[in-house]
Structures are given as C-alpha cells and as structure tokens.
C-alpha atoms as a PDB file:
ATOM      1  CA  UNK A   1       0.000   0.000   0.000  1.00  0.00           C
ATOM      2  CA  UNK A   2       1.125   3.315  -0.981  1.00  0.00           C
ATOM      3  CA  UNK A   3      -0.384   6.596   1.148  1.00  0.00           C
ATOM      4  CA  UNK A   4      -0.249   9.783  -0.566  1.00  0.00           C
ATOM      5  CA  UNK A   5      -1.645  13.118   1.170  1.00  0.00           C
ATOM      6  CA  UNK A   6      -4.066  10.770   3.227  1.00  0.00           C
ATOM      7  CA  UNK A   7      -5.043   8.352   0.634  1.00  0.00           C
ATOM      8  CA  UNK A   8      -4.093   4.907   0.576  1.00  0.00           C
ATOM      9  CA  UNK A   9      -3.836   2.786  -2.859  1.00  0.00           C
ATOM     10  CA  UNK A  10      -4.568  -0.660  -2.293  1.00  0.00           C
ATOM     11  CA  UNK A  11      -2.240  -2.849  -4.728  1.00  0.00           C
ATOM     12  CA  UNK A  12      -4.756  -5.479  -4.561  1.00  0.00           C
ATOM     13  CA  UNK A  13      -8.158  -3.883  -5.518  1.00  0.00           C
ATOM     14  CA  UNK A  14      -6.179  -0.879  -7.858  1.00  0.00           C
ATOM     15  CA  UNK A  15      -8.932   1.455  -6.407  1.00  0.00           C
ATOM     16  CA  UNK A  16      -8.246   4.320  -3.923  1.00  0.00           C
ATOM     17  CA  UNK A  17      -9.426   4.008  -0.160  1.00  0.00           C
ATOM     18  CA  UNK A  18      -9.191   6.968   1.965  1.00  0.00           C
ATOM     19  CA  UNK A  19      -7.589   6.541   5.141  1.00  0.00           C
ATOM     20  CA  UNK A  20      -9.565   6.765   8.175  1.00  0.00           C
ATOM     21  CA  UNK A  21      -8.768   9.481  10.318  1.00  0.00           C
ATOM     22  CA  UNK A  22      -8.680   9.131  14.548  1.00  0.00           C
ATOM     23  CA  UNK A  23     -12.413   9.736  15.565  1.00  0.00           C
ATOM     24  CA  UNK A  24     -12.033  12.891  18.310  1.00  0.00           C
ATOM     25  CA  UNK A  25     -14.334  12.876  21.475  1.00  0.00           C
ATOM     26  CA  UNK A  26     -14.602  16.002  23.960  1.00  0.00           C
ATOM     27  CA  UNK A  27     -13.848  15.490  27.638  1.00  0.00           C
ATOM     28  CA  UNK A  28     -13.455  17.216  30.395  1.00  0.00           C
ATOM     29  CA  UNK A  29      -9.625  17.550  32.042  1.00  0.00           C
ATOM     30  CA  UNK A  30      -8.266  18.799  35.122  1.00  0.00           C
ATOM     31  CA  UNK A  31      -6.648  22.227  34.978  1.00  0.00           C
ATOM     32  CA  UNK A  32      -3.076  20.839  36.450  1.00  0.00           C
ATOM     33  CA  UNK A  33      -3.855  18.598  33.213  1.00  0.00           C
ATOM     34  CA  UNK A  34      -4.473  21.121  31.093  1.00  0.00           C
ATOM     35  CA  UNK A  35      -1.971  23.283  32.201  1.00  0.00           C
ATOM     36  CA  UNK A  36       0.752  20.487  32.024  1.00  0.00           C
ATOM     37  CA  UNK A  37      -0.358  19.888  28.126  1.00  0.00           C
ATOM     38  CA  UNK A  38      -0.505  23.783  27.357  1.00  0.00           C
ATOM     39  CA  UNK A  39       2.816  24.166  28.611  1.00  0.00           C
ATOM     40  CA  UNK A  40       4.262  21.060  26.714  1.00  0.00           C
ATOM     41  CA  UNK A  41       2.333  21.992  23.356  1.00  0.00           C
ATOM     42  CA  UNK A  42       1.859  25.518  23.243  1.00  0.00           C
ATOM     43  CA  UNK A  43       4.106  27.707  21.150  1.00  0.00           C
ATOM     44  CA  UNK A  44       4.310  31.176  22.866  1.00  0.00           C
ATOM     45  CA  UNK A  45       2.228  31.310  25.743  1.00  0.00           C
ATOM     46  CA  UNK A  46       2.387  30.519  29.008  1.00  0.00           C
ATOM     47  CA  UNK A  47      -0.538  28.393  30.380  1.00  0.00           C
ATOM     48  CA  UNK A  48      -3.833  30.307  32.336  1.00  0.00           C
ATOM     49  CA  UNK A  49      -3.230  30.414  35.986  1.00  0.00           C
ATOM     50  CA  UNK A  50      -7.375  29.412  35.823  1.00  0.00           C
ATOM     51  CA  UNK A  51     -10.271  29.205  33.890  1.00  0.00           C
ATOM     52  CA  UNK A  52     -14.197  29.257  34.193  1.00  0.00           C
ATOM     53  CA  UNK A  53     -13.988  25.621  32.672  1.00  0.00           C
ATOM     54  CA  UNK A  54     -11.844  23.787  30.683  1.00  0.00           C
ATOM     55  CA  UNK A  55     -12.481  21.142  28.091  1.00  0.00           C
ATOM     56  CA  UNK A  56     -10.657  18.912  26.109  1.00  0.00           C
ATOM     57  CA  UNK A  57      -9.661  16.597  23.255  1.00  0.00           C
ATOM     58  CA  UNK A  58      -8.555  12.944  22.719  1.00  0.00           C
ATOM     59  CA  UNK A  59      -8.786  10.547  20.870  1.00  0.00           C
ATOM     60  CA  UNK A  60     -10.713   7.062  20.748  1.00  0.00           C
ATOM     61  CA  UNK A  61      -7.282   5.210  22.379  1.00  0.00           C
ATOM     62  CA  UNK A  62      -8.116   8.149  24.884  1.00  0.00           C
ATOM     63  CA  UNK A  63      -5.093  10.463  23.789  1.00  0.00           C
ATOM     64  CA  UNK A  64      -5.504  13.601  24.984  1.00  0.00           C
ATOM     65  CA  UNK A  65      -4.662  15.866  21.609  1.00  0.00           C
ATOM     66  CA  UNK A  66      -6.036  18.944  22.884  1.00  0.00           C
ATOM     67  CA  UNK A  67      -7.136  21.672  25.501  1.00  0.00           C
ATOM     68  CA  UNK A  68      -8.787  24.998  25.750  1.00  0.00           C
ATOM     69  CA  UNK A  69      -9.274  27.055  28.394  1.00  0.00           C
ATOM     70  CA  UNK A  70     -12.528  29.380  28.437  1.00  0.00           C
ATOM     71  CA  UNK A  71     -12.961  32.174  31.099  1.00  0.00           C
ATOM     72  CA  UNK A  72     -14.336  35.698  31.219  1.00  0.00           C
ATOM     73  CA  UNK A  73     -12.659  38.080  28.766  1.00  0.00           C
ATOM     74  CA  UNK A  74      -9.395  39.886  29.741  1.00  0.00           C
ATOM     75  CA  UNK A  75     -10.274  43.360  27.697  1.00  0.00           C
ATOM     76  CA  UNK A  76     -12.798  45.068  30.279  1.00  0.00           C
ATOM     77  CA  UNK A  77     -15.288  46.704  27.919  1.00  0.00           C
ATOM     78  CA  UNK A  78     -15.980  42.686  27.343  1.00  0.00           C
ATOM     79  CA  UNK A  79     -16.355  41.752  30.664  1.00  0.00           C
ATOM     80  CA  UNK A  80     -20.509  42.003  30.270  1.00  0.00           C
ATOM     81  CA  UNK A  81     -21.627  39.141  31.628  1.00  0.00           C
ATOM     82  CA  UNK A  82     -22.949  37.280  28.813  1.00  0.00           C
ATOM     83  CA  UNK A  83     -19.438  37.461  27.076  1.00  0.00           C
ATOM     84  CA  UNK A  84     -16.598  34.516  27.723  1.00  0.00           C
ATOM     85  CA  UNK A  85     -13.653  34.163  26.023  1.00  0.00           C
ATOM     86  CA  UNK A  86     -11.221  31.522  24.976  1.00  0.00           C
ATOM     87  CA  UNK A  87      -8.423  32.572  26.952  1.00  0.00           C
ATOM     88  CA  UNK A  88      -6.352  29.319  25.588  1.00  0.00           C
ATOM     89  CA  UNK A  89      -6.210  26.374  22.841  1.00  0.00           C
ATOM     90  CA  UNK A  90      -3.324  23.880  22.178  1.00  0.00           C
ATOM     91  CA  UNK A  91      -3.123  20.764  20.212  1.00  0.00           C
ATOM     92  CA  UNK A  92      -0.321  18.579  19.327  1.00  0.00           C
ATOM     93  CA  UNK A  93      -1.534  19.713  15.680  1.00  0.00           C
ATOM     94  CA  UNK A  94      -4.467  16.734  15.331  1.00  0.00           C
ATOM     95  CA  UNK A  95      -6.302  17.309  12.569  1.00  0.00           C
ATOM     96  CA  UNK A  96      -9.748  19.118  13.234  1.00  0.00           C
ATOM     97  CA  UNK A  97      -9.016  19.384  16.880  1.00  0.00           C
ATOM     98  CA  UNK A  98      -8.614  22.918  17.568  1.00  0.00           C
ATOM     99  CA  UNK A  99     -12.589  23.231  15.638  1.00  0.00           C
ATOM    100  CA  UNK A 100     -13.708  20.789  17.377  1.00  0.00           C
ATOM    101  CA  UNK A 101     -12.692  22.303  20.993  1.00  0.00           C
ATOM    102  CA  UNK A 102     -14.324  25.423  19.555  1.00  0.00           C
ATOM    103  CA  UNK A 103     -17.470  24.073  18.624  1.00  0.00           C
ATOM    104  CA  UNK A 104     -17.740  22.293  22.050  1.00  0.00           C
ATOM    105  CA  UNK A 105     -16.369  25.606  24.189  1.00  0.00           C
ATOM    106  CA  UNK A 106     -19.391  27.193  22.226  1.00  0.00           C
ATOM    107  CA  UNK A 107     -22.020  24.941  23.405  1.00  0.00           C
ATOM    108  CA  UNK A 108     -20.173  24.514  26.993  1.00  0.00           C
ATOM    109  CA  UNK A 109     -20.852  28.156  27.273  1.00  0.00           C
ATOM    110  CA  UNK A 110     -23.787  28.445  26.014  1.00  0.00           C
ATOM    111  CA  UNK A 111     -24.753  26.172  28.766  1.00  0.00           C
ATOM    112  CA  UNK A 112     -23.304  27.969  31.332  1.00  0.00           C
ATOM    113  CA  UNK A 113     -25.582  31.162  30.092  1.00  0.00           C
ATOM    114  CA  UNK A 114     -23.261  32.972  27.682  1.00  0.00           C
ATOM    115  CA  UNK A 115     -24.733  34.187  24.659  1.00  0.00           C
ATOM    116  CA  UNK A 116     -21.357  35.419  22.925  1.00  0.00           C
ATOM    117  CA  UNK A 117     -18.269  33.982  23.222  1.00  0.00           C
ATOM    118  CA  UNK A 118     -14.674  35.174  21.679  1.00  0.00           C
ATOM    119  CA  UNK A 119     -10.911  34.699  20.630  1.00  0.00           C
ATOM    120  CA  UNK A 120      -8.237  36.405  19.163  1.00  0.00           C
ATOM    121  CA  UNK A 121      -5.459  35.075  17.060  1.00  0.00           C
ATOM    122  CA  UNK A 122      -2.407  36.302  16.242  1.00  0.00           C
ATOM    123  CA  UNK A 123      -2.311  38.839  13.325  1.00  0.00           C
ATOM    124  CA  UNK A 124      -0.284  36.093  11.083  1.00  0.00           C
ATOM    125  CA  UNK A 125      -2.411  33.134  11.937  1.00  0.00           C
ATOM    126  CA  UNK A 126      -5.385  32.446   9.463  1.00  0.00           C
ATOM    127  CA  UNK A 127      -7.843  31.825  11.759  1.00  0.00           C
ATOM    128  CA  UNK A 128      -8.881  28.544   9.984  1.00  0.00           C
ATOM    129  CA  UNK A 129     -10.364  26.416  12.464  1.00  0.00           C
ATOM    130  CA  UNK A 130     -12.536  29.676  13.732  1.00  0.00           C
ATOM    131  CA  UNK A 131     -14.222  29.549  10.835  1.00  0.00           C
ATOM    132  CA  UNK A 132     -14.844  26.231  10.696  1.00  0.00           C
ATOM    133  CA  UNK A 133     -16.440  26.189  14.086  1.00  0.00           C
ATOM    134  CA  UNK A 134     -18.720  29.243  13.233  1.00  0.00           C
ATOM    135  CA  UNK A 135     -16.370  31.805  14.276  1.00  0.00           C
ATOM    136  CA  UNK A 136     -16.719  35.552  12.461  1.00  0.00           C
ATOM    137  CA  UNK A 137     -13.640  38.149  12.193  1.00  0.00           C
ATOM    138  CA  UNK A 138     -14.550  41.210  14.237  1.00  0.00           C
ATOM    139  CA  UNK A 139     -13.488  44.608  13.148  1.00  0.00           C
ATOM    140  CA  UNK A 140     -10.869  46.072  15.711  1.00  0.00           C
ATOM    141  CA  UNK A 141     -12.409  47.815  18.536  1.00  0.00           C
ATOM    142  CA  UNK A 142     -11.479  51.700  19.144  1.00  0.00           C
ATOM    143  CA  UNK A 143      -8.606  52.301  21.358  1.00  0.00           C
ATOM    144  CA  UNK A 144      -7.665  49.138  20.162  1.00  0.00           C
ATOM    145  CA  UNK A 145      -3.679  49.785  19.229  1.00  0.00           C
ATOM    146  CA  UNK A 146      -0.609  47.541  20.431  1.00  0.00           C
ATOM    147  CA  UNK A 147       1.994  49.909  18.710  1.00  0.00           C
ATOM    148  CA  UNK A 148       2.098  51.000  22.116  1.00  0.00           C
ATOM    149  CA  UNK A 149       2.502  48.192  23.648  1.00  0.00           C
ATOM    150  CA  UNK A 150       4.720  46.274  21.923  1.00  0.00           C
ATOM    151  CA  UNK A 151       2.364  43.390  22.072  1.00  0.00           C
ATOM    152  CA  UNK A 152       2.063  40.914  19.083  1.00  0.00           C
ATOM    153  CA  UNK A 153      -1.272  42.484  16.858  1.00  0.00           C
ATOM    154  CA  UNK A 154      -3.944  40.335  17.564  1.00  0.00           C
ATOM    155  CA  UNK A 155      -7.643  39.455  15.857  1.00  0.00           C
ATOM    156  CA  UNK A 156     -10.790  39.624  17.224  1.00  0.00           C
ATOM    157  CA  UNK A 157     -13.195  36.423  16.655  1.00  0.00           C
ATOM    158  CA  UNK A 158     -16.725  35.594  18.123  1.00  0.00           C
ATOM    159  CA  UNK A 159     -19.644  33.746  17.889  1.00  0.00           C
ATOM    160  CA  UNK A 160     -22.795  34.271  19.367  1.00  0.00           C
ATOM    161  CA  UNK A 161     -26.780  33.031  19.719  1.00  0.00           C
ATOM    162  CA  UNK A 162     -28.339  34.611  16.644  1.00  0.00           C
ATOM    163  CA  UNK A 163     -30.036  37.961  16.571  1.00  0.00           C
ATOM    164  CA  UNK A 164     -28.718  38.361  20.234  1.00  0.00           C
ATOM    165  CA  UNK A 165     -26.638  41.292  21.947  1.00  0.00           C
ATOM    166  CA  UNK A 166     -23.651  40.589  24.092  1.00  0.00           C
END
C-alpha cells in the first residue's frame, strides 16, 4: 500500500481508499492537566493560571490531543456578563481538533448562560479552524492599538446566539 496526502492505494483492488482518520471525542480535564499539556504543546504562551472551565480533546485510544481554556474576557469593555472568552487552545496539531474544541467551548458556554463567546489570534495566523467552528472576524475595537505596547497584533473572533446582543 502506498499513502499519498491521506489516501491509501490498495495494490490489490487498484482502487483508492481513503484513510480513516482518529475519531475525536470532547472530555473534560483537570486544569493541572491542562496546564501540564498547554505548557508542553503551546508555542508562545504561558498556560492560564485558571479558567471558568476547561475542556478537552482525545482521541478514541483516549489520547488527549487537545485543551482549551474558556474564562471571562481579559479586555474590560468585554467583561458584560454574557461574554466569555477563549483565553487558551493547544493541540499537538491533530487534525480538526482545535474546531472541534471550539465548537464544544461554544455549546459549553452556552450552557453555562453565555450568549457570545470570543478569541483572538495572532495577526499572522489564518484563523482557519474559527471559521470552521462558526467563528466571524470582528473589526478592531477603538482604542484598540498595540503599537504602544509592543504586544504581538492580535484578531478579534466571536460567535454568538443569533439575533442576540452581548
């Protein structure tokens, strides 16, 4: 069998069979857990000191691929109520498991009474798996300027329930 870009030909059948990918379940983790993965995985940040909840990935073999940390936003003027934030994701670079910790931080926090919930990415990261998990790109909020700073420019995402106000 030869595997090419995740399909496997089969020299037997001469047809092409695509490989079948790890099937990802959402769990819960402890935060010295999470914190122990973030700081083994994550590329530039140091892991949350706490969280309103944290959930995470593994797979089927029980794995654990992937974390994120939710929690109410840092940035004041966000700090409504009905507004959490993702204060941190890391994978080991699974596919599909930073969308799927979105989509399930989502619901998680929809359940705990949020009806908007947000992330920022760096300026250079696309922001892929946001959108796949129903994200939207937020234009930048006034006063909103890291030259400043020196901080790394950052993106605003968010989801929340339709037609609501956060």
């Amino acid at each position: 069998m030869e595997k090419r870009n995740g399909i496997q030909k089969n020299a037997g059948s001469g047809g092409l069979a695509a490989t079948k990918r790890p099937r990802l379940l959402i769990s819960p983790v402890a935060l010295q857990t999470a914190r122990a993965f973030t700081a083994w995985t994550h590329r530039y940040l140091a892991p949350p000191a706490a969280a309103e909840f944290v959930i995470g990935v593994q797979t089927s073999d029980t794995t654990l691929v992937g974390v994120a940390f939710v929690d109410r936003p840092a940035f004041w003027a966000f700090d409504v109520g009905s507004t959490a934030e993702v204060v941190c994701l890391s994978t080991d670079g699974t596919l599909n498991a930073c969308s799927a910790l979105l989509g399930a931080a989502w619901r998680a926090a929809q359940a705990e009474g949020y009806r908007r919930l947000i992330a920022y990415t760096r300026f250079d990261e696309p922001g892929t798996s946001l959108c796949a998990a129903g994200f939207r790109l937020v234009p930048s909020p006034l006063g909103w300027d890291t030259s400043r700073t020196g901080e790394v420019a950052r993106v605003l995402w968010e989801i929340r329930v339709a037609g609501g106000r956060a």
